[in-house]
PDB file of N, CA and C in Angstrom:
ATOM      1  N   UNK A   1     -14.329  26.138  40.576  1.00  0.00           N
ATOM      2  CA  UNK A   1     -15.099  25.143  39.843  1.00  0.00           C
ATOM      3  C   UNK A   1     -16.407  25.764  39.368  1.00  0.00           C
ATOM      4  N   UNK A   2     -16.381  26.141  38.044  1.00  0.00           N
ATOM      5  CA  UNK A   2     -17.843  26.653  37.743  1.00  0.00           C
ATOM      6  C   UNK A   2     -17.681  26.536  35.920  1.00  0.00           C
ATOM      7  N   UNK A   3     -18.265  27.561  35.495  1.00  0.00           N
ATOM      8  CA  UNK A   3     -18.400  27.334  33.784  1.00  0.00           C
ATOM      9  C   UNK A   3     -17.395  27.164  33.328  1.00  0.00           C
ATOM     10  N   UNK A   4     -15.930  27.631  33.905  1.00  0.00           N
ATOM     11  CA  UNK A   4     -14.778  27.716  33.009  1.00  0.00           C
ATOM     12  C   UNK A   4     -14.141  26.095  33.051  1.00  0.00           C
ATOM     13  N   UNK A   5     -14.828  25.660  34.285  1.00  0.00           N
ATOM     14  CA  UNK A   5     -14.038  24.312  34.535  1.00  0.00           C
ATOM     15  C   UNK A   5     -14.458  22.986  33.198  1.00  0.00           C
ATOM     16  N   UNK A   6     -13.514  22.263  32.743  1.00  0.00           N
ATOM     17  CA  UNK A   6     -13.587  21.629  31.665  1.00  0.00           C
ATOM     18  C   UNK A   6     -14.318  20.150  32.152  1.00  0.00           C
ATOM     19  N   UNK A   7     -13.853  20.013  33.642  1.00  0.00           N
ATOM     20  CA  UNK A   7     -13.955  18.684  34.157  1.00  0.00           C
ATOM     21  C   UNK A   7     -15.517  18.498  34.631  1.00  0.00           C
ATOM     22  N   UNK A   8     -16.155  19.577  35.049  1.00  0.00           N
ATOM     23  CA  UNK A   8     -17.570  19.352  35.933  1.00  0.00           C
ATOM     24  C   UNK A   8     -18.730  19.738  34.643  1.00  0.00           C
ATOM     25  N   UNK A   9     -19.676  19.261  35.176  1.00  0.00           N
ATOM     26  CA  UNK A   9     -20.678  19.353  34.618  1.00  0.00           C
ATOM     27  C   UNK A   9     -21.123  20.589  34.052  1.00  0.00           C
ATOM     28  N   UNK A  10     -21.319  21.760  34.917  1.00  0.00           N
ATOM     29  CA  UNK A  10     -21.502  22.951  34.843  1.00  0.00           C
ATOM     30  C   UNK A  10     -20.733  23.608  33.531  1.00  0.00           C
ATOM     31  N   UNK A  11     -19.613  23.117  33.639  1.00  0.00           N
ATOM     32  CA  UNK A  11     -18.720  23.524  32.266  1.00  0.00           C
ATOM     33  C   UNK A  11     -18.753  22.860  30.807  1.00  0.00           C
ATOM     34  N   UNK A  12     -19.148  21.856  31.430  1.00  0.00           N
ATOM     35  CA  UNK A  12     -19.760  21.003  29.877  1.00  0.00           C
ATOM     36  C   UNK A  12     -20.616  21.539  29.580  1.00  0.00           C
ATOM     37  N   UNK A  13     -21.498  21.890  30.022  1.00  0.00           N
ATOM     38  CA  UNK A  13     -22.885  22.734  30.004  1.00  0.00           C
ATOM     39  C   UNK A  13     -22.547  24.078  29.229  1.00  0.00           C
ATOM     40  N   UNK A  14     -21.712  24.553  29.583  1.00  0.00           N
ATOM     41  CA  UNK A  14     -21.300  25.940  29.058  1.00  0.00           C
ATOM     42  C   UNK A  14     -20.554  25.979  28.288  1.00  0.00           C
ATOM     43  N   UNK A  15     -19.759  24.909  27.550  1.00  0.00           N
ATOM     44  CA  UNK A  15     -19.029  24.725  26.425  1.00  0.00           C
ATOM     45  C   UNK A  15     -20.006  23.823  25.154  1.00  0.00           C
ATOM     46  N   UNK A  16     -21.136  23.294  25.593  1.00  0.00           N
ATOM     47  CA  UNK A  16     -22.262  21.880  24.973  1.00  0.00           C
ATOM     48  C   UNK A  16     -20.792  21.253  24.468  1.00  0.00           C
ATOM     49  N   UNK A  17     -20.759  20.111  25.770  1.00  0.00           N
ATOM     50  CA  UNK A  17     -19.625  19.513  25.253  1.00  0.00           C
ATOM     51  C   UNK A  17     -20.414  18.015  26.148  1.00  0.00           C
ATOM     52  N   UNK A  18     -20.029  16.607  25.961  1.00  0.00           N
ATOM     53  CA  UNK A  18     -20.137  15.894  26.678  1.00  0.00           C
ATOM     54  C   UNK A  18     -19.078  15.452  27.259  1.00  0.00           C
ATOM     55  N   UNK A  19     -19.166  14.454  28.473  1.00  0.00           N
ATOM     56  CA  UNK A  19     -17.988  13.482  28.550  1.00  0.00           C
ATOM     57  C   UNK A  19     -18.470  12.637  29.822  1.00  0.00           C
ATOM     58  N   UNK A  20     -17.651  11.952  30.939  1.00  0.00           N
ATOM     59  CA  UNK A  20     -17.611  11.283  32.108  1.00  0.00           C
ATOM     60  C   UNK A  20     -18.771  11.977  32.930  1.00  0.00           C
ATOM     61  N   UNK A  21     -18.456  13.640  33.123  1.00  0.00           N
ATOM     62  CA  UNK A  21     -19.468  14.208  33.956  1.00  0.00           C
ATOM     63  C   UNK A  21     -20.653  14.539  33.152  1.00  0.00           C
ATOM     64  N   UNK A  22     -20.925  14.585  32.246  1.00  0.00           N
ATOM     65  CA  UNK A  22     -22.002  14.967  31.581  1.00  0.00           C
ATOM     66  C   UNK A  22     -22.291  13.868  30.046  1.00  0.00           C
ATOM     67  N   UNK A  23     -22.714  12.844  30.382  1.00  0.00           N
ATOM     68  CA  UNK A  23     -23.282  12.155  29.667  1.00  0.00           C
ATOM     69  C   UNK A  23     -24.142  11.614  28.971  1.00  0.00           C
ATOM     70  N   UNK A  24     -24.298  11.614  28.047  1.00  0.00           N
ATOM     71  CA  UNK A  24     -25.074  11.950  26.728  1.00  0.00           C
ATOM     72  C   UNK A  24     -26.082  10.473  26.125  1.00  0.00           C
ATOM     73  N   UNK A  25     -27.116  10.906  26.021  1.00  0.00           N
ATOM     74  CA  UNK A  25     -28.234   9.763  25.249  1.00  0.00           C
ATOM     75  C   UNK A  25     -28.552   8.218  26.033  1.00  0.00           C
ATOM     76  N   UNK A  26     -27.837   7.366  25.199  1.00  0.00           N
ATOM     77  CA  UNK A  26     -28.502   6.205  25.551  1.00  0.00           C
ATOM     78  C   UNK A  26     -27.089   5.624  26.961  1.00  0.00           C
ATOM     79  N   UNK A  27     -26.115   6.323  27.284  1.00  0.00           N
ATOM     80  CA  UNK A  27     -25.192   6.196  28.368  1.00  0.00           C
ATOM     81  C   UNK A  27     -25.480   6.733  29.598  1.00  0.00           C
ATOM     82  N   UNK A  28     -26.285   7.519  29.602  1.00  0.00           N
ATOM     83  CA  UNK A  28     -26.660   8.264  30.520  1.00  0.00           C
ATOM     84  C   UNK A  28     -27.747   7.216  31.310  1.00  0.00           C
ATOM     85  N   UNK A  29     -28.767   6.604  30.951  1.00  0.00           N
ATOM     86  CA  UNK A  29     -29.317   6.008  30.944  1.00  0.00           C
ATOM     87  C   UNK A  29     -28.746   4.256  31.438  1.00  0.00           C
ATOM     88  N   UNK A  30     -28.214   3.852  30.917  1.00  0.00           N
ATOM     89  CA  UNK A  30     -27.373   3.027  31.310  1.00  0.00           C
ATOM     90  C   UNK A  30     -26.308   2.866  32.465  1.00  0.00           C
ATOM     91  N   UNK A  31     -25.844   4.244  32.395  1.00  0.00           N
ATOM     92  CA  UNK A  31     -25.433   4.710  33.894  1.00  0.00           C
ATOM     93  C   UNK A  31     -26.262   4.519  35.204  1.00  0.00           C
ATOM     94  N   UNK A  32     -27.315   5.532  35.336  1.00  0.00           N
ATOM     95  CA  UNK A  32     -28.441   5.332  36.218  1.00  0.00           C
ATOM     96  C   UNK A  32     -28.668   3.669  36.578  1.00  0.00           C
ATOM     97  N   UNK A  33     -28.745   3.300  35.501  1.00  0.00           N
ATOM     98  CA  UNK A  33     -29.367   1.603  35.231  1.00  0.00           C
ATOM     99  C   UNK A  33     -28.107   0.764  36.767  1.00  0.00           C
ATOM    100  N   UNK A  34     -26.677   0.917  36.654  1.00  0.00           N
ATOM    101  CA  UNK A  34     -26.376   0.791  36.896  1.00  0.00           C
ATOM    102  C   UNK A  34     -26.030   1.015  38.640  1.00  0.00           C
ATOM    103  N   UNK A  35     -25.850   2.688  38.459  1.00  0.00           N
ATOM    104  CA  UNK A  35     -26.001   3.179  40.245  1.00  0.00           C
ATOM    105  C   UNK A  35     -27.325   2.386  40.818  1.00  0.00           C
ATOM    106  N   UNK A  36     -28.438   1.831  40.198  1.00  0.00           N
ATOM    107  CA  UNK A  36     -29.530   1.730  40.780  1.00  0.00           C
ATOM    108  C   UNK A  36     -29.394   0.208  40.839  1.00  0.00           C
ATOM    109  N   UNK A  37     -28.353  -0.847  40.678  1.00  0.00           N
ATOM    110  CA  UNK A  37     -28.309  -1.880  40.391  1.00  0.00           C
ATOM    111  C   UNK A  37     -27.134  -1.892  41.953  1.00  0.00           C
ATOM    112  N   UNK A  38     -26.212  -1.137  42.195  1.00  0.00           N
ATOM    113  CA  UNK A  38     -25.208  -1.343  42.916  1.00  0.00           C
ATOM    114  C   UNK A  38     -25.870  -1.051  44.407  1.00  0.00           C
ATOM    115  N   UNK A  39     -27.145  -0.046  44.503  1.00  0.00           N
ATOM    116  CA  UNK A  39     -27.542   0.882  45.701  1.00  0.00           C
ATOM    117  C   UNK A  39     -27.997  -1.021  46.005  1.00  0.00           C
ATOM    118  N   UNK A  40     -28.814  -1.201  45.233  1.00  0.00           N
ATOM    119  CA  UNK A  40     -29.715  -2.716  45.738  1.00  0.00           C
ATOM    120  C   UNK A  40     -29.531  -3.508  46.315  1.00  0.00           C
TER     121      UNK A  40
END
């Protein structure tokens, strides 16, 4: 699991790709919004 991997972050990173693990702009954000809504 490292740059070559398509699925983790690290590899999105190394391809500038987004998706599930690496999420982009105003989702990313909304995400957080969320984990911080469920911890509560």
């Amino acid at each position: 699991m490292g740059k070559g991997d398509k699925k983790t972050r690290k590899g999105k990173i190394a391809r500038s790709s987004y998706g599930n693990s690496r999420p982009q702009g105003e989702k990313k954000k909304a995400l957080a919004k969320k984990v911080a809504e469920k911890k509560a």
